[in-house]
PDB file of N, CA and C in Angstrom:
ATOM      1  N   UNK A   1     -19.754 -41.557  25.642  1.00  0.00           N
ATOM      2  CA  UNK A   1     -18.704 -40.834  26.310  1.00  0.00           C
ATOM      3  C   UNK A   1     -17.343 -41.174  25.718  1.00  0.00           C
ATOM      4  N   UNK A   2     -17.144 -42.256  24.948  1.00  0.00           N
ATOM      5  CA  UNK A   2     -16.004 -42.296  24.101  1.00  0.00           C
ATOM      6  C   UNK A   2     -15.759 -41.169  23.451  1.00  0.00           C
ATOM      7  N   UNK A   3     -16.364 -40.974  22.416  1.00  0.00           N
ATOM      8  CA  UNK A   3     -16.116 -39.639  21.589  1.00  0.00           C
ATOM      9  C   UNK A   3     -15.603 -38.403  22.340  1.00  0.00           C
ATOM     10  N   UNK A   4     -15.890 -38.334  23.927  1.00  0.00           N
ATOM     11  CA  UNK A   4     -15.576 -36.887  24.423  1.00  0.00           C
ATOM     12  C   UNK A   4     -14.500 -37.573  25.018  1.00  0.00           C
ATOM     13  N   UNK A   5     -13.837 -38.899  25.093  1.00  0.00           N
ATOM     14  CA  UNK A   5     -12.372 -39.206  25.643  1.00  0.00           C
ATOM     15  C   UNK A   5     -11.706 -38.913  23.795  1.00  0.00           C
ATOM     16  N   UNK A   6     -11.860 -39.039  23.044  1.00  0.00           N
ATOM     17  CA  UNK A   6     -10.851 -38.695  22.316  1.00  0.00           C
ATOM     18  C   UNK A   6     -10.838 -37.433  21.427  1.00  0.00           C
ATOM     19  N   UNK A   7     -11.643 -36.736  22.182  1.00  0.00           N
ATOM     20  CA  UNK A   7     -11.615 -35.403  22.063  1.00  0.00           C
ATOM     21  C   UNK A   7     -10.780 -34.464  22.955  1.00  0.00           C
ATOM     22  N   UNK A   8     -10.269 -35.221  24.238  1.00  0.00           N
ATOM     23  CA  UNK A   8      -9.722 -34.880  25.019  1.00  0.00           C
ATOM     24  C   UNK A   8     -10.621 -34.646  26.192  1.00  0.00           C
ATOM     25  N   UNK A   9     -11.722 -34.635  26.433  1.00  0.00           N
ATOM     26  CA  UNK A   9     -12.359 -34.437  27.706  1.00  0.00           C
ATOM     27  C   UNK A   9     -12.777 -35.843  27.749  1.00  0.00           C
ATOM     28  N   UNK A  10     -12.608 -35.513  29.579  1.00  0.00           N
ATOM     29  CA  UNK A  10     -12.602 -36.887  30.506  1.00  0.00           C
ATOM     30  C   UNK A  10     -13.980 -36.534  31.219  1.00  0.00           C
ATOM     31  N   UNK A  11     -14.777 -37.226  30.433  1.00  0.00           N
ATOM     32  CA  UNK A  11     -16.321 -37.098  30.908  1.00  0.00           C
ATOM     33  C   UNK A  11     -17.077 -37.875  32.123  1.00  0.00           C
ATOM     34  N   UNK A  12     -16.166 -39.136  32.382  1.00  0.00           N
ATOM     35  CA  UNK A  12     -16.680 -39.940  33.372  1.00  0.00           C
ATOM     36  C   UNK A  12     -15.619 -38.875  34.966  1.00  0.00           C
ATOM     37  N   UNK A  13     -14.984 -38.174  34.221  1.00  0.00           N
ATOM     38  CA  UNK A  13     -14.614 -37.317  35.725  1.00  0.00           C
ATOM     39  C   UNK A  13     -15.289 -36.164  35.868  1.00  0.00           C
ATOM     40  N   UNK A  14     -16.052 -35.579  34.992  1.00  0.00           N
ATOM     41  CA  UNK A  14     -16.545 -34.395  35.338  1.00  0.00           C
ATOM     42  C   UNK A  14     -17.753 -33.742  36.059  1.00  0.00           C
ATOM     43  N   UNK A  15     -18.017 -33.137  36.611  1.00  0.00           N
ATOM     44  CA  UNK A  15     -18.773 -32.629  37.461  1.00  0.00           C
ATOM     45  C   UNK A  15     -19.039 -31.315  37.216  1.00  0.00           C
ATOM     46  N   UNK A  16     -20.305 -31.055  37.625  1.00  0.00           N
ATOM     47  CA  UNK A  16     -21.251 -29.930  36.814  1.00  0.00           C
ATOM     48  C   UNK A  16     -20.549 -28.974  38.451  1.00  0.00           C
ATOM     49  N   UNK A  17     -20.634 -27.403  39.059  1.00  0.00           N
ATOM     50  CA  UNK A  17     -20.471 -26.986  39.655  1.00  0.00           C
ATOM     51  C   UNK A  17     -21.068 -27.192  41.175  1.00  0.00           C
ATOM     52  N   UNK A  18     -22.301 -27.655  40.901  1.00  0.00           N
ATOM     53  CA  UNK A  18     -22.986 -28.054  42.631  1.00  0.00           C
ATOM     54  C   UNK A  18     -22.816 -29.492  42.228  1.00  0.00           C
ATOM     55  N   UNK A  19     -21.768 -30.267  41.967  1.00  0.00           N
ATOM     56  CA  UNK A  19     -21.375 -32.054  42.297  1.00  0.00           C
ATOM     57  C   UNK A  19     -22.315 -33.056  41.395  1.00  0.00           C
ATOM     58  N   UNK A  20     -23.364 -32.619  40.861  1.00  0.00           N
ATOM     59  CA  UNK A  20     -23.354 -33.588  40.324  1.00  0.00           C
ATOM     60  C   UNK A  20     -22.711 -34.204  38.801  1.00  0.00           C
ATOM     61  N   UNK A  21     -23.103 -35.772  38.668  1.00  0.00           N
ATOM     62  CA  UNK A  21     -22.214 -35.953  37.465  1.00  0.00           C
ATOM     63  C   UNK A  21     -22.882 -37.907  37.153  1.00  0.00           C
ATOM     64  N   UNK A  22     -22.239 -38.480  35.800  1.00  0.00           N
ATOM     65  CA  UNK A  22     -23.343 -39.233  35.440  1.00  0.00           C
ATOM     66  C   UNK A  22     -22.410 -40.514  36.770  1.00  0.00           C
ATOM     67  N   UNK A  23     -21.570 -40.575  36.952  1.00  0.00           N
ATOM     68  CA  UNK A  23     -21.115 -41.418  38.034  1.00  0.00           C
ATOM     69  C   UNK A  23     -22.100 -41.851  39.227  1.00  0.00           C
ATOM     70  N   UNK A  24     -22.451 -40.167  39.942  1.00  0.00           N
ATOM     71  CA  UNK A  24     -22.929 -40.214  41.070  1.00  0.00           C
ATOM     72  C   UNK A  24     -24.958 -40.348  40.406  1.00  0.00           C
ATOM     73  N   UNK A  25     -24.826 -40.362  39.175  1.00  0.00           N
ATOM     74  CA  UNK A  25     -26.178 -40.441  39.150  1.00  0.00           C
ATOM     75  C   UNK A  25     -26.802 -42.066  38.791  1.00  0.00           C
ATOM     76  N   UNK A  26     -25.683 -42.664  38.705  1.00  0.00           N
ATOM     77  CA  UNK A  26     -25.252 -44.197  38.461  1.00  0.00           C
ATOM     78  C   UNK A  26     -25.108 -44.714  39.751  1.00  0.00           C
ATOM     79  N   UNK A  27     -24.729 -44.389  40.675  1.00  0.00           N
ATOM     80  CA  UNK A  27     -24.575 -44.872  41.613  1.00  0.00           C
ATOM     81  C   UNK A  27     -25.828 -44.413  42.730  1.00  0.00           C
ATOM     82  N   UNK A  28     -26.521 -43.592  42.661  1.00  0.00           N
ATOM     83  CA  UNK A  28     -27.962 -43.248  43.102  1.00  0.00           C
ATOM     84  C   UNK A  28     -28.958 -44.143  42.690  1.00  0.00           C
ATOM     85  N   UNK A  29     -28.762 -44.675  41.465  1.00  0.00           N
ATOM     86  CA  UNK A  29     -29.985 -45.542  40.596  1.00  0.00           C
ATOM     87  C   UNK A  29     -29.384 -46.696  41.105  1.00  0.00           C
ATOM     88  N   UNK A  30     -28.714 -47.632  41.276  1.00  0.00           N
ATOM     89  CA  UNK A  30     -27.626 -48.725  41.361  1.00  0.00           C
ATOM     90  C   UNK A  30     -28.576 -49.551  42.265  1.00  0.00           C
ATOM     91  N   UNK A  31     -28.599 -48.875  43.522  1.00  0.00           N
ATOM     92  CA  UNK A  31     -29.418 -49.990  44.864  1.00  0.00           C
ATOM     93  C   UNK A  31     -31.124 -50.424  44.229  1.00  0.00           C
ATOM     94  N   UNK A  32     -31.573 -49.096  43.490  1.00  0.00           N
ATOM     95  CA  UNK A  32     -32.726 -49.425  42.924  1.00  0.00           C
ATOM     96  C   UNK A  32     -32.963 -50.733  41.697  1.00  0.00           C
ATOM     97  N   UNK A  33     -31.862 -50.622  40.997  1.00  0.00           N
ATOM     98  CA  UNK A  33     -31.617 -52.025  39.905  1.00  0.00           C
ATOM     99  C   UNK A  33     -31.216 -53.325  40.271  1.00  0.00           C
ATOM    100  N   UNK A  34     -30.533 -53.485  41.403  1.00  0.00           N
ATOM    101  CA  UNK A  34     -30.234 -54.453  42.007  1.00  0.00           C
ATOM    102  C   UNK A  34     -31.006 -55.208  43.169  1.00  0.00           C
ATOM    103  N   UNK A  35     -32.542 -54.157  43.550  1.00  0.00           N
ATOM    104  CA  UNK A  35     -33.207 -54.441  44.194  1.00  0.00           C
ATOM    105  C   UNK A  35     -32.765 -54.284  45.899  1.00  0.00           C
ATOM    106  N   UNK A  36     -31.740 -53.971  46.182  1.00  0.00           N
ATOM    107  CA  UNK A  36     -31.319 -53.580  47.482  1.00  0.00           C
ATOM    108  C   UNK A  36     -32.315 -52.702  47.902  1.00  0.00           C
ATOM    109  N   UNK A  37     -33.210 -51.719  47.466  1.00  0.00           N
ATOM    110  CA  UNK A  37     -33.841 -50.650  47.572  1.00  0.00           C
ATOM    111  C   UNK A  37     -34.933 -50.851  46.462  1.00  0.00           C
ATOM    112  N   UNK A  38     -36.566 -50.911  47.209  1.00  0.00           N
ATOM    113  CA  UNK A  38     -37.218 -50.927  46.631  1.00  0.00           C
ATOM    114  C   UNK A  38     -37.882 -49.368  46.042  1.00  0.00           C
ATOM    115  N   UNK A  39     -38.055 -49.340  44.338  1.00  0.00           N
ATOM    116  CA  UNK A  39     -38.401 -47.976  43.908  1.00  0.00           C
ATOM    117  C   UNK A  39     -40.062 -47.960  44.221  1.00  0.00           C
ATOM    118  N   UNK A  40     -40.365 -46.999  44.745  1.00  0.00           N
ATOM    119  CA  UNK A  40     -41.727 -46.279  45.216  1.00  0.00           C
ATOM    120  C   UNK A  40     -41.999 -45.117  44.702  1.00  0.00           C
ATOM    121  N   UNK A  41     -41.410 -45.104  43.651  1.00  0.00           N
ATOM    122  CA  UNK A  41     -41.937 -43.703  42.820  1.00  0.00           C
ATOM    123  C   UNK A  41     -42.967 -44.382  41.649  1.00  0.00           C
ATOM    124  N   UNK A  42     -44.137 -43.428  41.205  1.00  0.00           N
ATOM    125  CA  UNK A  42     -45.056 -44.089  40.433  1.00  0.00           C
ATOM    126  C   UNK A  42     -44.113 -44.492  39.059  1.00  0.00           C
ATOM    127  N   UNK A  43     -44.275 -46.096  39.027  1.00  0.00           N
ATOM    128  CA  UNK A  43     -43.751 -46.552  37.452  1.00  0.00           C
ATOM    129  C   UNK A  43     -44.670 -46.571  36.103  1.00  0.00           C
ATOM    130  N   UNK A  44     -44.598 -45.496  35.406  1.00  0.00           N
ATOM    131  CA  UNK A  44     -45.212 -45.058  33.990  1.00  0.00           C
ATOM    132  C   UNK A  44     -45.910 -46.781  33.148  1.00  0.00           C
ATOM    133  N   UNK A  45     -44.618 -47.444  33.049  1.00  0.00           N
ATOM    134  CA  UNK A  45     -44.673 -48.643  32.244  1.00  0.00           C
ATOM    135  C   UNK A  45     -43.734 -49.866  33.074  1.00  0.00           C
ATOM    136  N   UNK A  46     -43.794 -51.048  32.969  1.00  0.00           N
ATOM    137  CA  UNK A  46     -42.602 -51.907  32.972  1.00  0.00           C
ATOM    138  C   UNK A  46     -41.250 -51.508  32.936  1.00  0.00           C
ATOM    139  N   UNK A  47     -40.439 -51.675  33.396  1.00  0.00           N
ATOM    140  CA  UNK A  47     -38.988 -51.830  33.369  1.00  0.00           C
ATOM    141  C   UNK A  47     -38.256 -52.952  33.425  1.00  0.00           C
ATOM    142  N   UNK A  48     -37.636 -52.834  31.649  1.00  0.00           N
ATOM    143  CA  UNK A  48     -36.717 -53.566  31.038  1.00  0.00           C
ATOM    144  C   UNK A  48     -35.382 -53.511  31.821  1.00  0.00           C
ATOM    145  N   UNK A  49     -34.790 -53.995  32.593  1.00  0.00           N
ATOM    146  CA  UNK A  49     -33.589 -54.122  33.522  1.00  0.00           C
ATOM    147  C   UNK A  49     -32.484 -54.410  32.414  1.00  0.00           C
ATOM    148  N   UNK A  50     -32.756 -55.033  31.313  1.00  0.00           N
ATOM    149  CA  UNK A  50     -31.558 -55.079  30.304  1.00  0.00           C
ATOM    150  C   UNK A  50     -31.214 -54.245  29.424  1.00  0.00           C
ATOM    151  N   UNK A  51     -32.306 -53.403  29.567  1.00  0.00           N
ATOM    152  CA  UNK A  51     -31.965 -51.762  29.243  1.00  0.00           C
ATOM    153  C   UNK A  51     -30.791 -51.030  29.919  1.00  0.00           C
ATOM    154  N   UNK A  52     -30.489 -51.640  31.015  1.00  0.00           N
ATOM    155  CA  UNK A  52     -29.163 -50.899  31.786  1.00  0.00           C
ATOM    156  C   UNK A  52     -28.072 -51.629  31.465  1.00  0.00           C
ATOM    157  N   UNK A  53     -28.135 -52.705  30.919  1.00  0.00           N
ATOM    158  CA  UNK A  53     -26.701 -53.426  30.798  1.00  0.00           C
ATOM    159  C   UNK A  53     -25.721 -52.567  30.042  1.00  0.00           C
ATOM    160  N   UNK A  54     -25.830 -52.240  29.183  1.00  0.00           N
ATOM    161  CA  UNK A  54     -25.241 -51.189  28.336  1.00  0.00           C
ATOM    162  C   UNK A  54     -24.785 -49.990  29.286  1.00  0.00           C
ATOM    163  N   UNK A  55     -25.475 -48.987  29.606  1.00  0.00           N
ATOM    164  CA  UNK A  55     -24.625 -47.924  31.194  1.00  0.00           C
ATOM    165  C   UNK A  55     -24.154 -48.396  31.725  1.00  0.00           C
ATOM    166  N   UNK A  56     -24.271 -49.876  32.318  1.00  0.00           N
ATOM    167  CA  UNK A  56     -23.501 -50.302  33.253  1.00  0.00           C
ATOM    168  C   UNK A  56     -22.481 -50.689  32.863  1.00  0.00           C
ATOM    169  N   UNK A  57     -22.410 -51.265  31.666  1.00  0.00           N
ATOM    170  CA  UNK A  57     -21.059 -52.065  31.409  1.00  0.00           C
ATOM    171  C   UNK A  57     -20.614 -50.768  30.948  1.00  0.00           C
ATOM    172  N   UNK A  58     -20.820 -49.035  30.309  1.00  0.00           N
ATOM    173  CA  UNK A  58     -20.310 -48.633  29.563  1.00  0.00           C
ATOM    174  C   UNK A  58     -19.776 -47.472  31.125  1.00  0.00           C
ATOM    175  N   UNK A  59     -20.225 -47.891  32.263  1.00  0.00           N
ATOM    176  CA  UNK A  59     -19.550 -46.889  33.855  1.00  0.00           C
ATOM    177  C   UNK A  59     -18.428 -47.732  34.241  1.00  0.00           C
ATOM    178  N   UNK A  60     -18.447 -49.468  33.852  1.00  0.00           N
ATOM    179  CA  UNK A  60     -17.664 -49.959  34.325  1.00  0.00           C
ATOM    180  C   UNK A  60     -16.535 -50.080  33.485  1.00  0.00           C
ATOM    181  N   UNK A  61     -16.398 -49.677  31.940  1.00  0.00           N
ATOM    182  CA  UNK A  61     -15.541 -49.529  31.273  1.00  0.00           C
ATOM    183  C   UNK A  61     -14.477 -48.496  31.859  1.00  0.00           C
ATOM    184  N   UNK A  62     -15.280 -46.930  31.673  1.00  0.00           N
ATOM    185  CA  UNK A  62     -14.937 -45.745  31.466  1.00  0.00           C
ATOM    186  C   UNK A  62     -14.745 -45.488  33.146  1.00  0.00           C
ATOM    187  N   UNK A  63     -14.876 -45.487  34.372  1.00  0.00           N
ATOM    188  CA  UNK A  63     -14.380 -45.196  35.615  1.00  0.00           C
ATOM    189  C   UNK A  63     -13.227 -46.641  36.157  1.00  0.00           C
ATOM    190  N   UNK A  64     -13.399 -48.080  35.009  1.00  0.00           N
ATOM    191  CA  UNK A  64     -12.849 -48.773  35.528  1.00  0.00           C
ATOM    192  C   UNK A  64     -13.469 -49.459  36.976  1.00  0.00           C
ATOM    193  N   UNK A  65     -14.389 -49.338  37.590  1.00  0.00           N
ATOM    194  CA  UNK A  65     -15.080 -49.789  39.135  1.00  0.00           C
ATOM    195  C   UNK A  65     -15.648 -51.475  38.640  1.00  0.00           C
ATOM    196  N   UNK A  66     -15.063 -51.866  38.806  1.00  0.00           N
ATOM    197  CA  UNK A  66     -15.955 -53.050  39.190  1.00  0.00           C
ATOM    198  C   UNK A  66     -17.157 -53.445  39.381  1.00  0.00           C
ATOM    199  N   UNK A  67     -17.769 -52.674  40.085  1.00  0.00           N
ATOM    200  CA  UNK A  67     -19.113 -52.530  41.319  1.00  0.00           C
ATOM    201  C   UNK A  67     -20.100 -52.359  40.199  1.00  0.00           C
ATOM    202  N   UNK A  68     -19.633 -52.117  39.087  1.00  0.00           N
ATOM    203  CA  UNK A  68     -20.739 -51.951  37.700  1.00  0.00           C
ATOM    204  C   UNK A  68     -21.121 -53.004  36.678  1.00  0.00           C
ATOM    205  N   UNK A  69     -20.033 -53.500  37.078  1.00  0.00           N
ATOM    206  CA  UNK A  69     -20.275 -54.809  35.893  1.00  0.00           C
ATOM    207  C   UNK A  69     -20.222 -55.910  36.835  1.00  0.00           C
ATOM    208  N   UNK A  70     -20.271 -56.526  38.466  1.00  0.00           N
ATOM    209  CA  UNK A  70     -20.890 -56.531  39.348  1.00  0.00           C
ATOM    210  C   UNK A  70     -22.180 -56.420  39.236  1.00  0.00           C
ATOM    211  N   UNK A  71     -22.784 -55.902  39.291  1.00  0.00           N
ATOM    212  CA  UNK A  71     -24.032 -55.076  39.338  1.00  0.00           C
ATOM    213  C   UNK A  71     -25.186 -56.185  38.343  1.00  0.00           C
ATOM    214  N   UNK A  72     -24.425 -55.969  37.105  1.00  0.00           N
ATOM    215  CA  UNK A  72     -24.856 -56.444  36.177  1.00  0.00           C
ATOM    216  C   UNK A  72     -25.568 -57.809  35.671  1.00  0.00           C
ATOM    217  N   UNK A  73     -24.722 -58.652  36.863  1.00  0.00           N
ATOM    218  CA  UNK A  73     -24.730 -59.815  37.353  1.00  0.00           C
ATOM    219  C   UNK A  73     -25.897 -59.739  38.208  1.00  0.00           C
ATOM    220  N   UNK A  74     -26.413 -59.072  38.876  1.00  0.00           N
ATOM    221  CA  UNK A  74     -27.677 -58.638  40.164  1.00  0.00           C
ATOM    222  C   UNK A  74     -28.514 -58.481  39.619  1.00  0.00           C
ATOM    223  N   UNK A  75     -28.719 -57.713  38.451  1.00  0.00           N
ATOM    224  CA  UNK A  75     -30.211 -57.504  38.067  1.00  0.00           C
ATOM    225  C   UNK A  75     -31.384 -58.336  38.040  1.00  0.00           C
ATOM    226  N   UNK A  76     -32.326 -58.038  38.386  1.00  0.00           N
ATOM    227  CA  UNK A  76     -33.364 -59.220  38.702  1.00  0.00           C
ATOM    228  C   UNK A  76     -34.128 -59.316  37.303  1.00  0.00           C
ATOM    229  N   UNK A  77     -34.517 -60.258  37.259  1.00  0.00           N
ATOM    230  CA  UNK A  77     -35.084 -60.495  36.050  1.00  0.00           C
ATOM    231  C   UNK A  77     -34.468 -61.058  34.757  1.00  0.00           C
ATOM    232  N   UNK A  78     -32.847 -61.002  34.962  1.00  0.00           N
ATOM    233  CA  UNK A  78     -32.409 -60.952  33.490  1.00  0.00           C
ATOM    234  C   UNK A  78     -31.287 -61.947  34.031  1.00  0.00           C
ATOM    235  N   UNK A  79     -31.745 -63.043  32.664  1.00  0.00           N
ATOM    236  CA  UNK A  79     -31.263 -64.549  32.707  1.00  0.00           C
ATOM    237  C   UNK A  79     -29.603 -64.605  32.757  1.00  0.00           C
ATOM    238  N   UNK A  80     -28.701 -65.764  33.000  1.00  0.00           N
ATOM    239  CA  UNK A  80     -27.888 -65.710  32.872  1.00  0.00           C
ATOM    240  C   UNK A  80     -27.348 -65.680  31.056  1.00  0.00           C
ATOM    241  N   UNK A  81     -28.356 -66.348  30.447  1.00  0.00           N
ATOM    242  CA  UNK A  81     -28.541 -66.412  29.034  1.00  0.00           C
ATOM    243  C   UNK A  81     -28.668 -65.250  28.628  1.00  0.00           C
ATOM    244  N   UNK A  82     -28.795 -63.798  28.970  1.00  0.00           N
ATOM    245  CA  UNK A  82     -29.750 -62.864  28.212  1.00  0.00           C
ATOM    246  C   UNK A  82     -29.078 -62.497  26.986  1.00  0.00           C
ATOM    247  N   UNK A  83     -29.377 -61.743  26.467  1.00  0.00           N
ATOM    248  CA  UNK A  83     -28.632 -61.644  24.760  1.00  0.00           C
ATOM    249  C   UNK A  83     -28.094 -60.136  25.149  1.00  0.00           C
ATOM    250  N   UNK A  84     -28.368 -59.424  26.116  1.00  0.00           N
ATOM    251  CA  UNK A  84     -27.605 -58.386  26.131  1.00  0.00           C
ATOM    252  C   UNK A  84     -26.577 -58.347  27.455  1.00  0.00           C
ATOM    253  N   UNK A  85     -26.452 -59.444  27.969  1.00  0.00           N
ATOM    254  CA  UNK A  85     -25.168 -59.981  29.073  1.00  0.00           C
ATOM    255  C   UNK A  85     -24.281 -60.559  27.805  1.00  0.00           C
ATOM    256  N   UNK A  86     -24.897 -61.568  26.703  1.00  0.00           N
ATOM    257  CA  UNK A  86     -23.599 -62.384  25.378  1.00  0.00           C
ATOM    258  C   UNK A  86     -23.118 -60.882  24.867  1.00  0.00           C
ATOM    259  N   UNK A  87     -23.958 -59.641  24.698  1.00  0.00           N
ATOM    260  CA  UNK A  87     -23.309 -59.043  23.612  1.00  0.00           C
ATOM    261  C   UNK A  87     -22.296 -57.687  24.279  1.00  0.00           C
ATOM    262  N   UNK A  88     -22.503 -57.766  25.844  1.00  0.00           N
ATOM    263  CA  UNK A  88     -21.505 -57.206  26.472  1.00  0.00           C
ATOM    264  C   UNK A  88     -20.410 -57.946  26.741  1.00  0.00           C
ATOM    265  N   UNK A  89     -20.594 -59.507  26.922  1.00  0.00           N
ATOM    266  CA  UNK A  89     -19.628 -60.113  27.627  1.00  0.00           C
ATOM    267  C   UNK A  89     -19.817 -60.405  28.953  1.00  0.00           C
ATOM    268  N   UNK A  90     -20.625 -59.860  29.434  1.00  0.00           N
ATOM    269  CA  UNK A  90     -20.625 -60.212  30.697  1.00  0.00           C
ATOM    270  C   UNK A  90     -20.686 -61.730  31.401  1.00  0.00           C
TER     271      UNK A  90
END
């Protein structure tokens, strides 16, 4: 979503005509990654939780929220060591 900020569109604000947008679809998935909310939909394979560090840190860049890189810190499974918390910074 960088590339469409210096293109001039503001992508972390936009919204498709019936509301949705990748914010609110970040924040729908959110309780499920943090385990607040257990997922009960059939899981295909394993889920890599450090697979999200990257969206998360890249919602908490681009809307500025906190609550994302927060978040990040919650994920279950993934060490305080992990190599993709060193290569965000988190």
């Amino acid at each position: 979503m960088l590339f469409a900020a210096q293109c001039g569109f503001e992508a972390w604000a936009f919204q498709t005509e019936d509301g949705r947008s990748a914010v609110k679809s970040m924040d729908w998935f959110l309780p499920y990654l943090t385990g607040e909310k257990v997922w009960e939909r059939k899981q295909i394979k394993p889920f890599d939780e450090s697979s999200m560090v990257g969206p998360l840190a890249a919602c908490a860049h681009g809307t500025g929220n906190p609550k994302y890189r927060e978040a990040i810190m919650r994920l279950p499974g993934l060490a305080p060591d992990d190599r993709m918390r060193l290569l965000y910074g988190i």
